[in-house]
Protein backbone atom coordinates (compact mmCIF):
# COMPACT_ATOMS: atom_id res chain seq x y z
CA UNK A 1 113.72 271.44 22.89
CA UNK A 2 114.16 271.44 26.72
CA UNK A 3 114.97 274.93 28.58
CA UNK A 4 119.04 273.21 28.97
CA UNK A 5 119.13 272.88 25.30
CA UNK A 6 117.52 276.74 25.00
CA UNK A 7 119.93 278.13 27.08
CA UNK A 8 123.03 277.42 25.17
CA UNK A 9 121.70 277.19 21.87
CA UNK A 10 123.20 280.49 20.52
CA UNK A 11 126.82 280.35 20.22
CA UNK A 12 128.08 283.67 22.30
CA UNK A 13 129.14 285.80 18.47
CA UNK A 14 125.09 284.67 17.87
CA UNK A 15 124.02 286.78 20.69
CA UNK A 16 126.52 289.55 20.09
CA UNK A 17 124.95 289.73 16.47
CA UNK A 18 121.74 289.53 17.16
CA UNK A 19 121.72 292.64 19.96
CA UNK A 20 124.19 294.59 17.35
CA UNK A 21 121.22 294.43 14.97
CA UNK A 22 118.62 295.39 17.39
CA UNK A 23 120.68 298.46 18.36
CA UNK A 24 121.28 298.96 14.30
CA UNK A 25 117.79 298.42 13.42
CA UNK A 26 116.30 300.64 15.89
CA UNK A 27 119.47 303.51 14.67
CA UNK A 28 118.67 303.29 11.26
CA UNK A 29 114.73 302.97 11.76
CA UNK A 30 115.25 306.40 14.26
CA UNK A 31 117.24 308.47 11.59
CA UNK A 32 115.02 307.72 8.64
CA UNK A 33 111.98 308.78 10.64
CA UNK A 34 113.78 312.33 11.20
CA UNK A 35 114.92 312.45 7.81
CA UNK A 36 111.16 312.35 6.32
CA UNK A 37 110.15 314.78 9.00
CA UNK A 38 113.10 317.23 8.30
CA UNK A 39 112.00 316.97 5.00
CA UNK A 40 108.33 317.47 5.14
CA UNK A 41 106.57 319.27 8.23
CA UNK A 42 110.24 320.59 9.55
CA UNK A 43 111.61 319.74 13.83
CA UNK A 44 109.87 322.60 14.86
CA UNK A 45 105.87 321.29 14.00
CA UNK A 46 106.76 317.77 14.33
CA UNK A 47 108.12 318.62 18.15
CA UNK A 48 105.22 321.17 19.06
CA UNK A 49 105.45 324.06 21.39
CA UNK A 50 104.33 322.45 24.91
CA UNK A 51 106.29 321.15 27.75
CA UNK A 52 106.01 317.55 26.61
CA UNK A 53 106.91 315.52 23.92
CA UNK A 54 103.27 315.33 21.53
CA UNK A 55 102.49 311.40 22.09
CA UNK A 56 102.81 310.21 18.27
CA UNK A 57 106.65 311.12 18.96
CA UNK A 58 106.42 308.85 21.83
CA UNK A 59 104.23 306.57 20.02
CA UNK A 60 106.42 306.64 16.91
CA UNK A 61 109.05 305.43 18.74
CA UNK A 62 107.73 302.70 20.76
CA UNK A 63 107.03 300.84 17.65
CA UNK A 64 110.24 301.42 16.23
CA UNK A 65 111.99 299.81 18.97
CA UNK A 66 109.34 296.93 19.10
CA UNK A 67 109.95 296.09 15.67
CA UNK A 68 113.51 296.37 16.06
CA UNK A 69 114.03 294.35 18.76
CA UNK A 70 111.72 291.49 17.99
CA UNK A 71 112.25 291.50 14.39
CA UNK A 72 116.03 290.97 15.22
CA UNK A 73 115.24 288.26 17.63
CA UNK A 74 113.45 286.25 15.00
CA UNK A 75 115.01 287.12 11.50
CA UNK A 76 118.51 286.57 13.48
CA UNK A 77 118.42 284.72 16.46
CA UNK A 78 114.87 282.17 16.07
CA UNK A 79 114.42 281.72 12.21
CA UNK A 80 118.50 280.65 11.53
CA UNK A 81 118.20 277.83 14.27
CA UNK A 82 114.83 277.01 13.96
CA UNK A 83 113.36 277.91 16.92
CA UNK A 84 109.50 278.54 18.06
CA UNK A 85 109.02 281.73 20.36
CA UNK A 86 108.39 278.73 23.55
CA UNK A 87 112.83 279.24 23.12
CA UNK A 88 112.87 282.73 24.48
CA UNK A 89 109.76 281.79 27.02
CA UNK A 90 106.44 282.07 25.61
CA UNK A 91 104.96 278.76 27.14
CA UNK A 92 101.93 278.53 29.67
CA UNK A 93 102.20 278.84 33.21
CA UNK A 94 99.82 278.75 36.14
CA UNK A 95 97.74 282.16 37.09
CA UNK A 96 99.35 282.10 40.48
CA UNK A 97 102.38 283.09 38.55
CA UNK A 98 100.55 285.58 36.70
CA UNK A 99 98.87 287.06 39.69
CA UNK A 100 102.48 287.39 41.30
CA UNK A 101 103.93 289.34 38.21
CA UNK A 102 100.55 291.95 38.95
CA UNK A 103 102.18 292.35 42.00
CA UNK A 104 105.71 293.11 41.49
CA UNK A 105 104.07 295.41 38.69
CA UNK A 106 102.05 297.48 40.74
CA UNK A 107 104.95 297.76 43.73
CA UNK A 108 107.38 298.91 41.29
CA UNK A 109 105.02 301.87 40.87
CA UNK A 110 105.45 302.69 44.52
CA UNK A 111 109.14 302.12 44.89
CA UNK A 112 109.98 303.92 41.14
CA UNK A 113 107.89 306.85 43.11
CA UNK A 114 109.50 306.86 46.42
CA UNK A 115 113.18 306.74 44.82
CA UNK A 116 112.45 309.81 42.36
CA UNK A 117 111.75 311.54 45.77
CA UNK A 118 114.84 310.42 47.18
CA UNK A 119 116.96 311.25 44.27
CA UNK A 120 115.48 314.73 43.49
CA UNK A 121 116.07 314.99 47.15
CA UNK A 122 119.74 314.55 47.14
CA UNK A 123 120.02 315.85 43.51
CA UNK A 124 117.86 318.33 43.38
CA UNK A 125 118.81 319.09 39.46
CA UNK A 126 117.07 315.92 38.48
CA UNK A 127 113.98 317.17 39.21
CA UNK A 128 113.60 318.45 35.56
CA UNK A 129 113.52 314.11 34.78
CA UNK A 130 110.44 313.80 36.87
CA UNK A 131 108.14 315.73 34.54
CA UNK A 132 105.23 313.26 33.14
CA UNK A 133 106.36 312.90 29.96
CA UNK A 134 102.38 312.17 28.60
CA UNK A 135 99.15 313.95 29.45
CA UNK A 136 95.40 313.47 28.18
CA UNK A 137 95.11 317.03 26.54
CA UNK A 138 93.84 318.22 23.54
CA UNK A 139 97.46 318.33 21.90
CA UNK A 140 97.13 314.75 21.24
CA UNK A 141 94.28 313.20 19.81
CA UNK A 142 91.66 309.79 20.62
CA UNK A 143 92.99 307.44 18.07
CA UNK A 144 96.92 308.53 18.90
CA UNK A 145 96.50 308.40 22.62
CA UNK A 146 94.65 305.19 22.28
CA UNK A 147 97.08 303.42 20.05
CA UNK A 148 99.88 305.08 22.54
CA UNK A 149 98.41 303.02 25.61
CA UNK A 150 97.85 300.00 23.31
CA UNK A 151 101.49 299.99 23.08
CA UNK A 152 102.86 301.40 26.86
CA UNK A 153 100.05 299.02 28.08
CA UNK A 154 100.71 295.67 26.08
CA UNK A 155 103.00 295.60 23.06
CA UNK A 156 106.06 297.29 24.26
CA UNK A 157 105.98 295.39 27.56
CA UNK A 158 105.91 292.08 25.64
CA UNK A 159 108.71 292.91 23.31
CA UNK A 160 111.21 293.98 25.78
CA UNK A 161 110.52 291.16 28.22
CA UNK A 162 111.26 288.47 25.38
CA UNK A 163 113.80 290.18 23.93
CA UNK A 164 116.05 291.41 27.54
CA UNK A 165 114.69 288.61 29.62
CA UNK A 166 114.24 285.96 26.91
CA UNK A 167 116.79 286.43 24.95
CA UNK A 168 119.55 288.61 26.25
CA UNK A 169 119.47 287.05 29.80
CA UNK A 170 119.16 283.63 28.80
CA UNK A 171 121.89 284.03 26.25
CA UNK A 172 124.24 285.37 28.76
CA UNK A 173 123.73 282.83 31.42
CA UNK A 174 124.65 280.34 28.62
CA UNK A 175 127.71 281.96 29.07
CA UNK A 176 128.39 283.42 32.03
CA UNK A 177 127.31 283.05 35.51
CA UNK A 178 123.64 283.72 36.52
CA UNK A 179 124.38 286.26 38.47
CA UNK A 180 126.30 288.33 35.80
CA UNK A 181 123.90 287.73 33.75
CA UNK A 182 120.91 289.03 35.80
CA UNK A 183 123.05 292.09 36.73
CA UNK A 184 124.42 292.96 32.75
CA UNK A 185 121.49 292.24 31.21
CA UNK A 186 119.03 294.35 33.73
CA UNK A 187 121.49 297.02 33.13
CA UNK A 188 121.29 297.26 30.13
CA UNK A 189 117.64 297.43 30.11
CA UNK A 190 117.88 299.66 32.68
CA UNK A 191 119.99 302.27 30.35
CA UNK A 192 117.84 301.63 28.03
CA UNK A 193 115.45 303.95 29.80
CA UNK A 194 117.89 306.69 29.26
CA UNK A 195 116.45 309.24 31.80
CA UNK A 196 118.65 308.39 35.64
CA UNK A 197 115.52 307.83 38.12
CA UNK A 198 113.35 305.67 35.60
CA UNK A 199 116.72 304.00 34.65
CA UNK A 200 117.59 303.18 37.67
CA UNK A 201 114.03 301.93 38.87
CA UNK A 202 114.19 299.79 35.75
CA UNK A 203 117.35 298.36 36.41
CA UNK A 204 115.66 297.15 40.05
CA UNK A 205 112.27 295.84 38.88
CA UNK A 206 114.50 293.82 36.02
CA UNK A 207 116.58 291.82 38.77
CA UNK A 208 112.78 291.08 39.93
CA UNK A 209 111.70 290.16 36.22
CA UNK A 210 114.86 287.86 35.71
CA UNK A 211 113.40 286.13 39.23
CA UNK A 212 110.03 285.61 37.81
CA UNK A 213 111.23 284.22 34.30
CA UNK A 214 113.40 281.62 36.18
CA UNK A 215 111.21 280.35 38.86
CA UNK A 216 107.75 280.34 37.01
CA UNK A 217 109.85 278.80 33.30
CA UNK A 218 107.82 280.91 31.40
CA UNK A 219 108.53 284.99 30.32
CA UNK A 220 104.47 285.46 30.79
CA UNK A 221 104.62 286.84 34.56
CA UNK A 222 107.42 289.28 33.79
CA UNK A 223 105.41 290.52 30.78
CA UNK A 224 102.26 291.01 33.55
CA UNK A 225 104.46 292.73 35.95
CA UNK A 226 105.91 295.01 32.74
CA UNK A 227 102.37 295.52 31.41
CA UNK A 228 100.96 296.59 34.96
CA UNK A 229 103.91 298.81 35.78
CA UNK A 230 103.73 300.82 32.65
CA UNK A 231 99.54 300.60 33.10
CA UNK A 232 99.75 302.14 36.58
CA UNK A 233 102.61 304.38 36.00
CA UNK A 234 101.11 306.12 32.91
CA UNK A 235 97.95 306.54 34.24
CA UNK A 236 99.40 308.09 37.79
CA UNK A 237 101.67 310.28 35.75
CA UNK A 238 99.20 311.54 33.28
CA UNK A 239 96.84 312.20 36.51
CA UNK A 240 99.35 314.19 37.79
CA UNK A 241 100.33 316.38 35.17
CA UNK A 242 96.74 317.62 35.71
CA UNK A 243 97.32 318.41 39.26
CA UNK A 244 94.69 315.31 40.07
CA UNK A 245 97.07 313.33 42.74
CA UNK A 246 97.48 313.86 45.87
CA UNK A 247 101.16 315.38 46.89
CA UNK A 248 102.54 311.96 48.26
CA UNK A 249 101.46 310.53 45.00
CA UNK A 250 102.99 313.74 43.09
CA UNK A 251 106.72 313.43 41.92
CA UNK A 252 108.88 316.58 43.20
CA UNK A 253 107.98 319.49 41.10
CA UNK A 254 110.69 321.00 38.67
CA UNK A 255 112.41 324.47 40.74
């Protein structure tokens, strides 16, 4: 199946369906998890007592929404009509391509750095977003904080770049004009992110993602530019949270 064919091949109430069962997936997947955890250690132990979220929380719920997302892609969107995972742009492409996505990556680090300054700057009560939501501590232990950069570092960059870029883009530019499509779908990837300055980075770097995907013809460079943003950004931020980084490489402190 050629990348025409690919792009229209799910009717528009296809798309709709399969992104209303990502959304439902990941819902129902969320609540259960509290439910058990209301039920058996209680909010208050599950949450802990420091500043930041303990990482099997944040762990936890990257591989909720992994599952979520890509298990809706295929059990709704790839297995009904057929389709290998080369529809949503898992096919080979050269390393120059690859080597670019490092790139946009690791710039994304600086800009996503340089606009929290600005921001906190001109909203100063968004400074409480900026604190690093992980640190290498005690509170969380080897085999959780090394399954928690197994997923920052590799799985959850793959699943949302086939899933917003593979799928939801390419769905909507079926559709709808390129350029809407590029602009709704980083968006909503961008929102995704819930917290404004990371949002808002996210909805930049995924114009620059949606570039890479349709110039290289393959999802693989966005996934290395994903993968080395969340690489270099976790590591900076956990560095920092330790007081480790120099001040220009320090986001703004919360008042």
């Amino acid at each position: 199946m050629n990348e025409h064919t690919t792009r229209h091949v799910w009717r528009f109430r296809d798309g709709v369906l399969i992104l209303f069962t990502a959304i439902a997936a990941f819902a129902l997947m969320s609540w259960g998890h509290m439910a058990i955890v209301a039920r058996t250690i209680g909010m208050e132990t599950y949450l802990g007592s420091g500043e930041r979220l303990p990482a099997s929380i944040l762990l936890i719920s990257q591989v909720m929404k992994a599952a979520a997302i890509l298990g809706a892609l295929w059990l709704v969107g790839l297995l009904p009509k057929r389709l290998g995972w080369a529809a949503v742009g898992l096919r080979p492409v050269s390393p120059h391509w690859l080597a670019l996505g490092a790139v946009a990556g690791a710039a994304f680090v600086v800009t996503g750095l340089l606009l929290v300054k600005g921001l906190v700057a001109v909203i100063p009560q968004w400074a409480g977003f900026t604190r690093p939501p992980f640190a290498f501590d005690a509170a969380n232990s080897g085999p959780v904080i090394a399954a928690f950069m197994v997923m920052t570092f590799a799985v959850t960059p793959f699943a949302e770049e086939v899933f917003f870029r593979g799928f939801l883009y390419k769905w909507m530019k079926g559709h709808r004009p390129a350029w809407v499509a590029a602009l709704v779908s980083s968006a909503i990837f961008g929102v995704s992110h819930i917290v404004p300055p990371q949002a808002i980075n996210a909805f930049a770097m995924a114009l620059v993602l949606v570039w890479l995907y349709e110039k290289s013809g393959s999802i693989w460079p966005a996934i290395i530019a994903h993968s080395v943003n969340n690489t270099a950004g976790t590591v900076l931020a956990a560095l920092a949270a330790h007081g480790h980084l120099p001040a220009f490489l320090t986001p703004p402190a919360v008042s």
